[in-house]
Protein backbone atom coordinates (compact mmCIF):
# COMPACT_ATOMS: atom_id res chain seq x y z
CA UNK A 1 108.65 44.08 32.62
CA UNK A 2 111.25 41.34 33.23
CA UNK A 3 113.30 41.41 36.39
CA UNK A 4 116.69 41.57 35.97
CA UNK A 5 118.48 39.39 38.88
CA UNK A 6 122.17 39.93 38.77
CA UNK A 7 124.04 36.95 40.35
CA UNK A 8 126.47 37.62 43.47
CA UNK A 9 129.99 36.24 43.41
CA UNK A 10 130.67 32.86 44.77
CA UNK A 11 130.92 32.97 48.89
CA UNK A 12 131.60 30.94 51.67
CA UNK A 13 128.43 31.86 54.24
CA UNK A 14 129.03 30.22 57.99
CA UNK A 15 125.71 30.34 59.72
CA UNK A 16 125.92 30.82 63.68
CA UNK A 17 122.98 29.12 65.29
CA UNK A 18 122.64 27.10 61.77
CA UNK A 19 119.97 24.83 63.70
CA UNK A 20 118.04 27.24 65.16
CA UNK A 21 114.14 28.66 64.10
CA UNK A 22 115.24 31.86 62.42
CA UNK A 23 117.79 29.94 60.35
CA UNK A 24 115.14 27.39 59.49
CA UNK A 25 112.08 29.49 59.00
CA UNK A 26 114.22 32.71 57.40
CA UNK A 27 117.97 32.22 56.29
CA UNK A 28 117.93 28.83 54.93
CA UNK A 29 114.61 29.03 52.73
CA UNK A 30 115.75 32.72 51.55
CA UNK A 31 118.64 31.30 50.36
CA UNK A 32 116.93 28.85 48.57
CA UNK A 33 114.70 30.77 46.95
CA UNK A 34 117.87 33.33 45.85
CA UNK A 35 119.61 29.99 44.67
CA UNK A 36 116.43 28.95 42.62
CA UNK A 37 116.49 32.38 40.98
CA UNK A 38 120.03 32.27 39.85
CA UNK A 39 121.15 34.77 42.42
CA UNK A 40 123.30 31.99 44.08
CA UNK A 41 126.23 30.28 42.31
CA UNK A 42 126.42 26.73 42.27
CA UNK A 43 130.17 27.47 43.58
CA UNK A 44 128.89 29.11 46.72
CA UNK A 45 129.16 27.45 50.43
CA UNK A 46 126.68 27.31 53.84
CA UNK A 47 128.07 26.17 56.54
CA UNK A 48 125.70 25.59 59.82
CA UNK A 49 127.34 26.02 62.91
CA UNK A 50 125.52 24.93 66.36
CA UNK A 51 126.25 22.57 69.01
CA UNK A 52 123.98 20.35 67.80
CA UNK A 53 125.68 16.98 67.75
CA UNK A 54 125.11 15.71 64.00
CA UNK A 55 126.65 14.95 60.38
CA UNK A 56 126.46 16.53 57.05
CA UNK A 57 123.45 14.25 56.04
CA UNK A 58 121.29 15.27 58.63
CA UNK A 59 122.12 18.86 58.61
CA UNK A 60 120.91 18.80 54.86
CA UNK A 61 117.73 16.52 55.78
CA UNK A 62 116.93 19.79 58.12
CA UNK A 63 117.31 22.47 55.19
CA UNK A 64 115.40 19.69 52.85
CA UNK A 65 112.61 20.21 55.61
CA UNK A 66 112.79 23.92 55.85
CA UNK A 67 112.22 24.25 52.43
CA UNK A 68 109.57 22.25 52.24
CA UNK A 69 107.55 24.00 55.01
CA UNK A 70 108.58 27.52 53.89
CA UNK A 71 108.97 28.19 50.41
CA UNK A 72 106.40 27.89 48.15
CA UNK A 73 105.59 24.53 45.86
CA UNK A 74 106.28 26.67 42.35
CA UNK A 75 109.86 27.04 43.31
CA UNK A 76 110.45 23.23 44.55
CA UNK A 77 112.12 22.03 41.75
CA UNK A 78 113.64 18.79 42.78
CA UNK A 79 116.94 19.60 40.76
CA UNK A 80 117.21 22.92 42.21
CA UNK A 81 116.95 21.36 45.34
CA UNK A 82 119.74 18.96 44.98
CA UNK A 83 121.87 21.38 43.87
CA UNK A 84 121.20 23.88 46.21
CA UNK A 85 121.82 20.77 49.16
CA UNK A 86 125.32 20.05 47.31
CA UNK A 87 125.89 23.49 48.51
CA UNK A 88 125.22 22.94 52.54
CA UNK A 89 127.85 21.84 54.74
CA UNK A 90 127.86 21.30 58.50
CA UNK A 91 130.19 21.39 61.55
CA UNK A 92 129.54 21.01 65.13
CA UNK A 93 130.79 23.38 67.31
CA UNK A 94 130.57 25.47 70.76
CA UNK A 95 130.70 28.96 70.76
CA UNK A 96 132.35 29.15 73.90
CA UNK A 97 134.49 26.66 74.24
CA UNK A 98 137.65 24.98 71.85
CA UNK A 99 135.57 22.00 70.12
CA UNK A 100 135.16 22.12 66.44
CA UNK A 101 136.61 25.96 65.49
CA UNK A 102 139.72 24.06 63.74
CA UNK A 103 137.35 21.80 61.84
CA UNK A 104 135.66 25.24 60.94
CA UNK A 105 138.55 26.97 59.92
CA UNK A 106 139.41 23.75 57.08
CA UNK A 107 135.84 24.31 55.83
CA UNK A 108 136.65 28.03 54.75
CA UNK A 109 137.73 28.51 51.28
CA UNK A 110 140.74 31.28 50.49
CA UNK A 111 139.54 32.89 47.30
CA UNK A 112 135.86 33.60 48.03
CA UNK A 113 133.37 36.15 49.54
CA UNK A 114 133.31 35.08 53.74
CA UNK A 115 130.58 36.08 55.34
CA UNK A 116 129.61 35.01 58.94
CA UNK A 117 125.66 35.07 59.90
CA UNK A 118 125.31 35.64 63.73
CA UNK A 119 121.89 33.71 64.04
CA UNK A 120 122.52 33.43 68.21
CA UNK A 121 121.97 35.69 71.29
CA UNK A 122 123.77 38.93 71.44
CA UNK A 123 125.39 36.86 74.75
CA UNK A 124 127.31 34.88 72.33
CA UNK A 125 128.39 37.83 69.41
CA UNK A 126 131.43 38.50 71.66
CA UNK A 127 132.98 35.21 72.31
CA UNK A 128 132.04 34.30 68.55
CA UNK A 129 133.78 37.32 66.93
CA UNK A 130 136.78 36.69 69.47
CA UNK A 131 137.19 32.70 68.17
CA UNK A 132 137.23 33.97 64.30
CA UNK A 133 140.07 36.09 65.07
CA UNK A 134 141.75 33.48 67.61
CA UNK A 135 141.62 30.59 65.58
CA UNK A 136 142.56 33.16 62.37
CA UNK A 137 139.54 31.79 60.53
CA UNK A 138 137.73 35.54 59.32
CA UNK A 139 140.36 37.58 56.66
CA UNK A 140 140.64 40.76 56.74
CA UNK A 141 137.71 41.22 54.33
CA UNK A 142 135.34 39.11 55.85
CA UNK A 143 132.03 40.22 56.96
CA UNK A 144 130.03 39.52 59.54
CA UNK A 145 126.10 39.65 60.75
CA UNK A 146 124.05 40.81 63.68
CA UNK A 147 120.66 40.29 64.52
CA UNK A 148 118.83 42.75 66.91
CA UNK A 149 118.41 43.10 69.83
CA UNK A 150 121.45 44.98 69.57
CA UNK A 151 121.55 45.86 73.69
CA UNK A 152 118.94 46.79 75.53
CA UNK A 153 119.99 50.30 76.71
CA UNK A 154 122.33 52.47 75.67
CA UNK A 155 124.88 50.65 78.21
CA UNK A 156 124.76 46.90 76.58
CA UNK A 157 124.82 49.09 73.34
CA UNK A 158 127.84 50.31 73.65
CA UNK A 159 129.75 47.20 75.11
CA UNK A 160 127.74 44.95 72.38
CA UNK A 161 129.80 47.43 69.45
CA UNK A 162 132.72 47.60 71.84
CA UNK A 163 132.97 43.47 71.26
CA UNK A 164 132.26 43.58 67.90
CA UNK A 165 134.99 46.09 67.06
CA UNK A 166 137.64 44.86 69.43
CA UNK A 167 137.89 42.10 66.36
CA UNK A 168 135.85 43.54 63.27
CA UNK A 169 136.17 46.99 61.38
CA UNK A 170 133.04 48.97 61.70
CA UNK A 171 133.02 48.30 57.47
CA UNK A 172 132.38 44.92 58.26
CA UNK A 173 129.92 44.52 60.78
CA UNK A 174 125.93 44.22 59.14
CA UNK A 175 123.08 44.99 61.81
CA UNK A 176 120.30 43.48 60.35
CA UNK A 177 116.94 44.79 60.13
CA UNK A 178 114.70 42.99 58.34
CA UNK A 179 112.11 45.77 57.70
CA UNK A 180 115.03 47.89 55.95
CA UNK A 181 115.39 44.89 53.50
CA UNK A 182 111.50 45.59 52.29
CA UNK A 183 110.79 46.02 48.75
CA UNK A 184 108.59 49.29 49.98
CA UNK A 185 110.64 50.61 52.63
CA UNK A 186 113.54 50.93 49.08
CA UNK A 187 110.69 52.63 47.28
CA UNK A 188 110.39 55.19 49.90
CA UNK A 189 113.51 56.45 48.89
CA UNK A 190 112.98 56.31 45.41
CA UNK A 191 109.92 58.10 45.64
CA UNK A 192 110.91 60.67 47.60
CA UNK A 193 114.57 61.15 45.43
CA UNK A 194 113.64 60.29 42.13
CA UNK A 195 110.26 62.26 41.69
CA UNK A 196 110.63 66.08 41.91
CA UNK A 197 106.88 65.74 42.25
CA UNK A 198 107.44 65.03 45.82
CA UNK A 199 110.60 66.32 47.08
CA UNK A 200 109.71 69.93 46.97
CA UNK A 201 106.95 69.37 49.30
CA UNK A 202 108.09 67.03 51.74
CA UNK A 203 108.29 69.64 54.53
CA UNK A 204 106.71 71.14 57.38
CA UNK A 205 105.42 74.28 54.68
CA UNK A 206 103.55 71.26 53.07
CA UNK A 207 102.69 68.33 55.60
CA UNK A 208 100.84 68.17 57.63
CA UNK A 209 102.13 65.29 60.02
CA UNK A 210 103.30 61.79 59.75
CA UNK A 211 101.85 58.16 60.84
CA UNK A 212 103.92 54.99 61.17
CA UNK A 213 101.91 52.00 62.02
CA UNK A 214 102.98 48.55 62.95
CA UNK A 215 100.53 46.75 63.97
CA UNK A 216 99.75 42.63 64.77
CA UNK A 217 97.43 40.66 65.55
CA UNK A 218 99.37 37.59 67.13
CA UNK A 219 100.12 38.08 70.99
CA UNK A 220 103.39 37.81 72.67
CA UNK A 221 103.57 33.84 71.99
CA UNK A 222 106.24 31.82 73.53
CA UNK A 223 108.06 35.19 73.63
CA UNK A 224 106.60 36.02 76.91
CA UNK A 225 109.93 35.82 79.10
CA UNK A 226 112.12 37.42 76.96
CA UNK A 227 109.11 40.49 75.61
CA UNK A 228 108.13 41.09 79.22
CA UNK A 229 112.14 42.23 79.60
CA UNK A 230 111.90 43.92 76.36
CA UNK A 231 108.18 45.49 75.78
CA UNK A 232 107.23 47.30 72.27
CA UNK A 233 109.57 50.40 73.35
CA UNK A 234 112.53 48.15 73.09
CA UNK A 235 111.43 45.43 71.08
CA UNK A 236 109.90 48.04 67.87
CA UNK A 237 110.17 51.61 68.40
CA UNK A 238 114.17 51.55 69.11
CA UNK A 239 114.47 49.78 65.90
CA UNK A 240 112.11 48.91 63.12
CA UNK A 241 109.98 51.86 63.76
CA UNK A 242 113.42 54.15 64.28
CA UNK A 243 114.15 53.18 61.00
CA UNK A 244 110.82 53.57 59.36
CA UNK A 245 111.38 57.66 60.47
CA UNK A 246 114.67 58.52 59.58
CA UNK A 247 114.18 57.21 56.40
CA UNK A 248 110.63 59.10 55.91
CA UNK A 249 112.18 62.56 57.78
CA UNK A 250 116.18 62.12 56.57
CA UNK A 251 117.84 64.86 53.91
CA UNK A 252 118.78 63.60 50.80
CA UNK A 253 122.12 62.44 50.73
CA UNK A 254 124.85 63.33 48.30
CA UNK A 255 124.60 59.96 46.70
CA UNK A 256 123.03 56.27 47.12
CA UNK A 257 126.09 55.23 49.07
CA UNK A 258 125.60 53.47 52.22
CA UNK A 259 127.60 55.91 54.52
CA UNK A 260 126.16 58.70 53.21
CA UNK A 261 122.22 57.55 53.44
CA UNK A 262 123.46 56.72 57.05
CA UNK A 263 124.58 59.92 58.37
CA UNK A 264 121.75 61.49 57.16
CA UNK A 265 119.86 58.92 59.06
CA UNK A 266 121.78 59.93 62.11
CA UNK A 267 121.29 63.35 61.67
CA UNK A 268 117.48 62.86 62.05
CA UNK A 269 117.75 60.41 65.38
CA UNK A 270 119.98 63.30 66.93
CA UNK A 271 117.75 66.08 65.87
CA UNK A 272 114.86 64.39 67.79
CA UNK A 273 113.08 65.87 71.00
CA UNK A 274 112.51 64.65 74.15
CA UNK A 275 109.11 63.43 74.35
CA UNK A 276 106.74 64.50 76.75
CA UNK A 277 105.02 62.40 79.11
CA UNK A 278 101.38 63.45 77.99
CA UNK A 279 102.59 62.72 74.25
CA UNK A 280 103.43 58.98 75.18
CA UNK A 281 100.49 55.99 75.67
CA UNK A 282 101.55 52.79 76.71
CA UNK A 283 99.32 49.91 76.84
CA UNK A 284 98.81 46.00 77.70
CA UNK A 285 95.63 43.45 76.07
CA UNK A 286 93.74 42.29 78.29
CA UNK A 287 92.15 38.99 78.48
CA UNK A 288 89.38 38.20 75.67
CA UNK A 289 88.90 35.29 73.45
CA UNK A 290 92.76 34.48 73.57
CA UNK A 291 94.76 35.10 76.93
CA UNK A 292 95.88 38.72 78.08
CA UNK A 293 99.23 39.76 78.08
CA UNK A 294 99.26 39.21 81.91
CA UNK A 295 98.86 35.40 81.49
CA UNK A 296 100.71 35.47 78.20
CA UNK A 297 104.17 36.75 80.52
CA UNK A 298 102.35 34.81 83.37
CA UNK A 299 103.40 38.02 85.43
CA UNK A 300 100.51 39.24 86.87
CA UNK A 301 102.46 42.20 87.94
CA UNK A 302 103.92 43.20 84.48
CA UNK A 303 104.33 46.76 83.50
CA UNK A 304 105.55 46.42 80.24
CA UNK A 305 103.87 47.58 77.28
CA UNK A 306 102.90 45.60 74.31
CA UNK A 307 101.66 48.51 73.07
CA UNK A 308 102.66 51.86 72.21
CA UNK A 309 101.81 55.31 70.64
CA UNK A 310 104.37 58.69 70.91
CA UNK A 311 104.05 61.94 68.96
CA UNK A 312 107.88 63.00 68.00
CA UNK A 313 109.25 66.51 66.63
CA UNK A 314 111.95 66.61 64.85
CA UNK A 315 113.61 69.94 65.48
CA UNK A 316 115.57 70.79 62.26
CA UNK A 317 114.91 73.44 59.48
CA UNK A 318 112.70 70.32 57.19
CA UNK A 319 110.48 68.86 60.34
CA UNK A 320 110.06 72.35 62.72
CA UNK A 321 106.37 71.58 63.87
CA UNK A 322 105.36 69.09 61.91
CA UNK A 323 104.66 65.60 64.40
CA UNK A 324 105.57 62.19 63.62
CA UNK A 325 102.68 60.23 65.60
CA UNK A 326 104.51 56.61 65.95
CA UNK A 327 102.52 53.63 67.26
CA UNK A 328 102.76 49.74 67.35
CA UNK A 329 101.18 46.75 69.19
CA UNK A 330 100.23 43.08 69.66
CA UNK A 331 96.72 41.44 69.56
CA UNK A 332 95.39 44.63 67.37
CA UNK A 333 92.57 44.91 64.59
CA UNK A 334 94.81 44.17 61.72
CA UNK A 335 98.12 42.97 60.25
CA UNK A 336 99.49 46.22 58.70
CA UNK A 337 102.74 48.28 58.50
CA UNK A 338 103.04 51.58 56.95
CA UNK A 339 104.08 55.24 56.55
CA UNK A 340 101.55 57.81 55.71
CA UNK A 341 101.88 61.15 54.82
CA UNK A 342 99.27 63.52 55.62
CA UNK A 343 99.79 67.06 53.47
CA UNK A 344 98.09 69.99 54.09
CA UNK A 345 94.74 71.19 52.86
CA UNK A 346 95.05 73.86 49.66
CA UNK A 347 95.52 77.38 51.44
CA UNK A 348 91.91 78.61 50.27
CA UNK A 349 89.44 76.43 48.79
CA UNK A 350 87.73 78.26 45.51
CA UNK A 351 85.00 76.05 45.77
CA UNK A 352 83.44 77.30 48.91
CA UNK A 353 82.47 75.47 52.17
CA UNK A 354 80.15 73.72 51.01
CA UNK A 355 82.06 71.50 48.48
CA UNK A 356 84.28 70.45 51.50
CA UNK A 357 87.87 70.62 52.01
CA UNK A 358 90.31 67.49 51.65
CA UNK A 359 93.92 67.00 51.67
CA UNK A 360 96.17 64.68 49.80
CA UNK A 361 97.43 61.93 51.43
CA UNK A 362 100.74 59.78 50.86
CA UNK A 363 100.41 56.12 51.55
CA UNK A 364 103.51 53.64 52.03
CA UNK A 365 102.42 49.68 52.61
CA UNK A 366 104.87 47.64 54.28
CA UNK A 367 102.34 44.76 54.11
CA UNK A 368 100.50 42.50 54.31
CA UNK A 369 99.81 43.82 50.43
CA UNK A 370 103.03 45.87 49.16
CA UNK A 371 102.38 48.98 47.73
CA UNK A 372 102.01 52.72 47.40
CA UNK A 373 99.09 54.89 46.99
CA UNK A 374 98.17 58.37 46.52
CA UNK A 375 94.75 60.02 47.33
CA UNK A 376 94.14 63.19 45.43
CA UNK A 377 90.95 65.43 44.99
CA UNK A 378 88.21 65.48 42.13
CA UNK A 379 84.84 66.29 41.46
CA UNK A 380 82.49 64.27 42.92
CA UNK A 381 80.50 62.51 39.86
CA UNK A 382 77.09 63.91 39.03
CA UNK A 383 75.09 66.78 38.90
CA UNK A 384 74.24 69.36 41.88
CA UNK A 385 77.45 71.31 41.80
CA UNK A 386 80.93 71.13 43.02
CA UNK A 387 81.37 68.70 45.24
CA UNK A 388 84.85 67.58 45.92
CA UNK A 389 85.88 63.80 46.78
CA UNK A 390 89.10 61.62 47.50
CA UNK A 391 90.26 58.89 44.98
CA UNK A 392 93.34 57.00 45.25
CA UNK A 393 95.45 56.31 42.64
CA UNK A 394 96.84 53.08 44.08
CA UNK A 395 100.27 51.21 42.86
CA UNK A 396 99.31 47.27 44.60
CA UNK A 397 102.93 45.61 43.86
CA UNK A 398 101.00 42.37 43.21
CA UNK A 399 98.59 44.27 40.64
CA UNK A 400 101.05 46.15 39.19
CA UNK A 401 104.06 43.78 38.40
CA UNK A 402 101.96 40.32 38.29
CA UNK A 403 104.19 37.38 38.39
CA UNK A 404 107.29 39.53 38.95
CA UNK A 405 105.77 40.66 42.45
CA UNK A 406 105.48 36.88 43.83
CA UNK A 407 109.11 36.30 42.70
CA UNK A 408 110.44 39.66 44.19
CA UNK A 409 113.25 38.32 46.89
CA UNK A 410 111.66 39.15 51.18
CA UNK A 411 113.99 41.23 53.33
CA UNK A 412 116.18 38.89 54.43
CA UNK A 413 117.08 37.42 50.74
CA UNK A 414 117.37 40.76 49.81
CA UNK A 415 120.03 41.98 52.80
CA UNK A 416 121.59 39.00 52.51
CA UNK A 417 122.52 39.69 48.72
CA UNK A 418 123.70 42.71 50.20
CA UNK A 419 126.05 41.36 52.45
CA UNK A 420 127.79 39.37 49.79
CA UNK A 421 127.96 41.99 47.75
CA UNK A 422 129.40 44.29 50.58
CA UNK A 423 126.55 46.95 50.39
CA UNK A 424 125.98 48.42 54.31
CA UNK A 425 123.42 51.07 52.67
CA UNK A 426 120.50 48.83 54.39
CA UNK A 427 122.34 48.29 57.80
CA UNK A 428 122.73 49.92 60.73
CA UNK A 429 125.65 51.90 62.08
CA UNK A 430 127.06 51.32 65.24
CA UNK A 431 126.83 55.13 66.55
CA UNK A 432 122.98 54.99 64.87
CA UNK A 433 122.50 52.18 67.48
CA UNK A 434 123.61 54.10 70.53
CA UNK A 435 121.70 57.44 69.13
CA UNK A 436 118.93 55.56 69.33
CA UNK A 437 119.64 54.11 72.31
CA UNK A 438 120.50 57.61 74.10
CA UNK A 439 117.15 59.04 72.94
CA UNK A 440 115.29 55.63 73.90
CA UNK A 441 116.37 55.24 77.47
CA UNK A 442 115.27 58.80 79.14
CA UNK A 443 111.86 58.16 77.57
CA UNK A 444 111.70 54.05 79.17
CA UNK A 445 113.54 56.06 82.41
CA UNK A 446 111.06 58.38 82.60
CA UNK A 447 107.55 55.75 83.04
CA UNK A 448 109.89 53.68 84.81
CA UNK A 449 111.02 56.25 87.60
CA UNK A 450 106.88 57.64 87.78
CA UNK A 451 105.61 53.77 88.22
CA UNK A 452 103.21 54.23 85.08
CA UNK A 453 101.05 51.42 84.37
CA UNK A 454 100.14 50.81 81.04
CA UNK A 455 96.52 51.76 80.10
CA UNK A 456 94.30 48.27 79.33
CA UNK A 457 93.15 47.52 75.95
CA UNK A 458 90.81 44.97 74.38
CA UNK A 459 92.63 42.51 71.70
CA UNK A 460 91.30 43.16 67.85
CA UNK A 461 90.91 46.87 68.38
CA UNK A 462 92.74 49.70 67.57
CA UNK A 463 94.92 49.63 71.10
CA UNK A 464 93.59 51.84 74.59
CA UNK A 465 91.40 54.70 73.59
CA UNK A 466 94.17 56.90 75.32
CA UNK A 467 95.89 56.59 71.83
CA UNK A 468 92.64 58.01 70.36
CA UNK A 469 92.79 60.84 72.30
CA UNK A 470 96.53 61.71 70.97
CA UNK A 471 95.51 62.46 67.84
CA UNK A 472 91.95 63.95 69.11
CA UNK A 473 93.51 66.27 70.96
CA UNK A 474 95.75 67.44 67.99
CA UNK A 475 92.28 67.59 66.07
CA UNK A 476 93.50 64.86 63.82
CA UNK A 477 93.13 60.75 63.90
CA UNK A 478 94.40 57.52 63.04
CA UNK A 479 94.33 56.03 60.08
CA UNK A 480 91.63 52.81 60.06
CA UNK A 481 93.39 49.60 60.51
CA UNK A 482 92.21 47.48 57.54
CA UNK A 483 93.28 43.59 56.79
């Protein structure tokens, strides 16, 4: 199988916070790597954009760095690398102030793709979108990008998209979310529209319920001021994990066209119920052989959850009864993201009790390992009658495509392809944002009003054994966290 990589037009690409980790660690490098592939054109432009008092040269010496620490040493060709470098230009510049927007506006080119990458606080989108108008540096076809946290209630929400559209077309804003730009999170959608093996079924007559796990095993970090504002409602479930379920639970839509996939999107995130307080467990890590989240926030009288699990019902004609068990946390057993889909037994089993009684189950890896796997029911081997037994038949990216998995582009190269291509199929709407915000906030109002503390758990597990007893009492359970 060869990969077919289908170059984007030349593109003039002003990076916002061009200094900063996630352009270093993320943006820079995945541009690289998309140059190294022959995504990039040699034509194409990156401009960083920070205060950060310094020249071209050392600007470059930065990205020479970046690449160096983050992409691997099979795609460091030292040609590649120059080239790519002839690409990078720099201008210093405040965001909120006059100095070096002029300077900016005589680095943009007339007859390419303009993009601008938002790589700063949401506290700076407004006066950032306002300048590129001001100083008549964005055309009318340029696009620009968001990262999350986009608001932190439904509130900053809607004054966050009222900024952004006081200066930008809806068509041109791109909310980013990594997770959407996953190579698995695509295949979800390919699996469910271009197999009728699975369509059919992929309803409350035929599943049973849904999991989507995210879980890690680092802490809160050096993240502690801003996650102890934030917690894993705010921080995962409003967004990545938001994501993760409309595009499991969504209709299909009329065509792969990125309005259309979004309003069936927003069609599940209105459909949702309120959940009840019994169906919600929030949780903290305590101390153990790292620090607890207590001295991690160095708030000793933190409520905020770094944990979470939530059983969700989707009240439409598709999801009637079926739960959606959503959960995600820090300090856990394992590194793992994924979707599974639990169908239901057969109706009558014609090999009697005593063979046993499984059920297939749908499994969607987000990592660390790629990949999709199915479990369906045999014979177990031998003599001594029927006995039945679960096998997966297992589709490992890495084991499946070889070298082509190790050069398949991460989110971020991937949506920000997208972005120069103009495809929003991957990004988030601005009324998605406040839907989720709307049914977000009652929930976080809810604990907040009843003074809930979050239950305690111990770090490498599977989070408080309150979480356990979600899917006990439903006579189901989790599915094992495994490395």
């Amino acid at each position: 199988m060869v990969s077919r990589v289908i170059p984007v037009d030349a593109f003039d690409l002003v990076i916002f916070g061009g200094t900063g980790d996630l352009a270093r660690r993320k943006i820079l490098p995945g541009l690289y790597r998309r140059f190294w592939a022959g995504q990039m054109p040699d034509e194409a432009r990156i401009i960083g954009a920070a205060r950060t008092d310094q020249d071209v040269a050392a600007f470059r010496t930065m990205v020479a760095e970046a690449i160096a620490e983050f992409v691997s040493e099979r795609k460091r060709d030292a040609d590649c690398i120059k080239r790519f470098l002839d690409c990078i230009d720099y201008v210093t510049l405040d965001a909120r102030g006059e100095a070096g927007w002029k300077e900016l506006k005589s680095k943009c080119r007339a007859n390419t793709v303009q993009a601008f990458y938002f790589s700063v606080g949401p506290g700076l989108f407004g006066d950032i979108a306002e300048r590129l108008r001001s100083f008549k540096i964005a055309r009318q076809d340029a696009r620009i990008v968001v990262e999350k946290p986009f608001g932190r209630d439904l509130a900053t929400a809607k004054e966050l998209n009222r900024e952004l559209s006081a200066n930008f077309d809806e068509s041109q804003i791109y909310r980013i979310d990594h997770y959407l730009g996953k190579e698995t999170v695509q295949n979800l959608m390919a699996v469910r529209f271009g197999n009728v093996l699975f369509e059919p079924l992929w309803n409350a007559q035929y599943v049973d319920h849904v999991q989507i796990t995210v879980a890690e095993t680092v802490g809160v970090g050096g993240r502690g001021a801003y996650y102890d504002k934030s917690g894993a409602m705010r921080d995962m479930v409003q967004n990545h994990l938001m994501q993760l379920l409309c595009l499991t639970a969504m209709e299909p839509p009329a065509k792969f066209d990125p309005d259309a996939v979004r309003d069936e999107k927003l069609k599940v995130i209105r459909a949702l119920d309120p959940v009840e307080a019994d169906d919600i467990v929030r949780g903290q890590y305590r101390e153990g052989a790292e620090p607890g989240y207590l001295q991690d926030v160095e708030n000793p009288d933190s409520r905020t959850e770094s944990f979470i699990a939530l059983k969700c019902h989707i009240s439409n004609w598709r999801w009637k009864g079926t739960p959606f068990y959503l959960r995600t946390g820090k300090r856990m057993a394992a590194r793992m993201s994924e979707i599974v889909v639990h169908f239901k037994p057969t109706p009558h089993s014609i090999f009697g009790e005593e063979a046993g009684t499984k059920a297939n189950v749908l499994s969607i890896r987000l990592q660390p390992d790629e990949g999709i796997d199915l479990s369906v029911t045999i014979k177990e081997p031998g003599p001594g009658g029927m006995r039945l037994m679960d096998v997966p038949l297992d589709m490992s990216f890495a084991e499946a495509l070889g070298e082509e998995a190790a050069d398949m582009p991460d989110a971020y190269e991937r949506l920000i392809m997208d972005v120069m291509r103009g495809n929003q199929t991957l990004f988030m709407r601005g009324d998605e944002v406040e839907a989720a915000w709307a049914w977000t906030d009652p929930l976080i109002e809810a604990w907040t009003r009843r003074g809930s503390k979050p239950c305690s758990y111990a770090q490498g597990s599977t989070g408080p054994e309150e979480a356990m007893m979600l899917m006990h009492k439903d006579r189901r359970r989790w599915r094992e966290l495994e490395q």
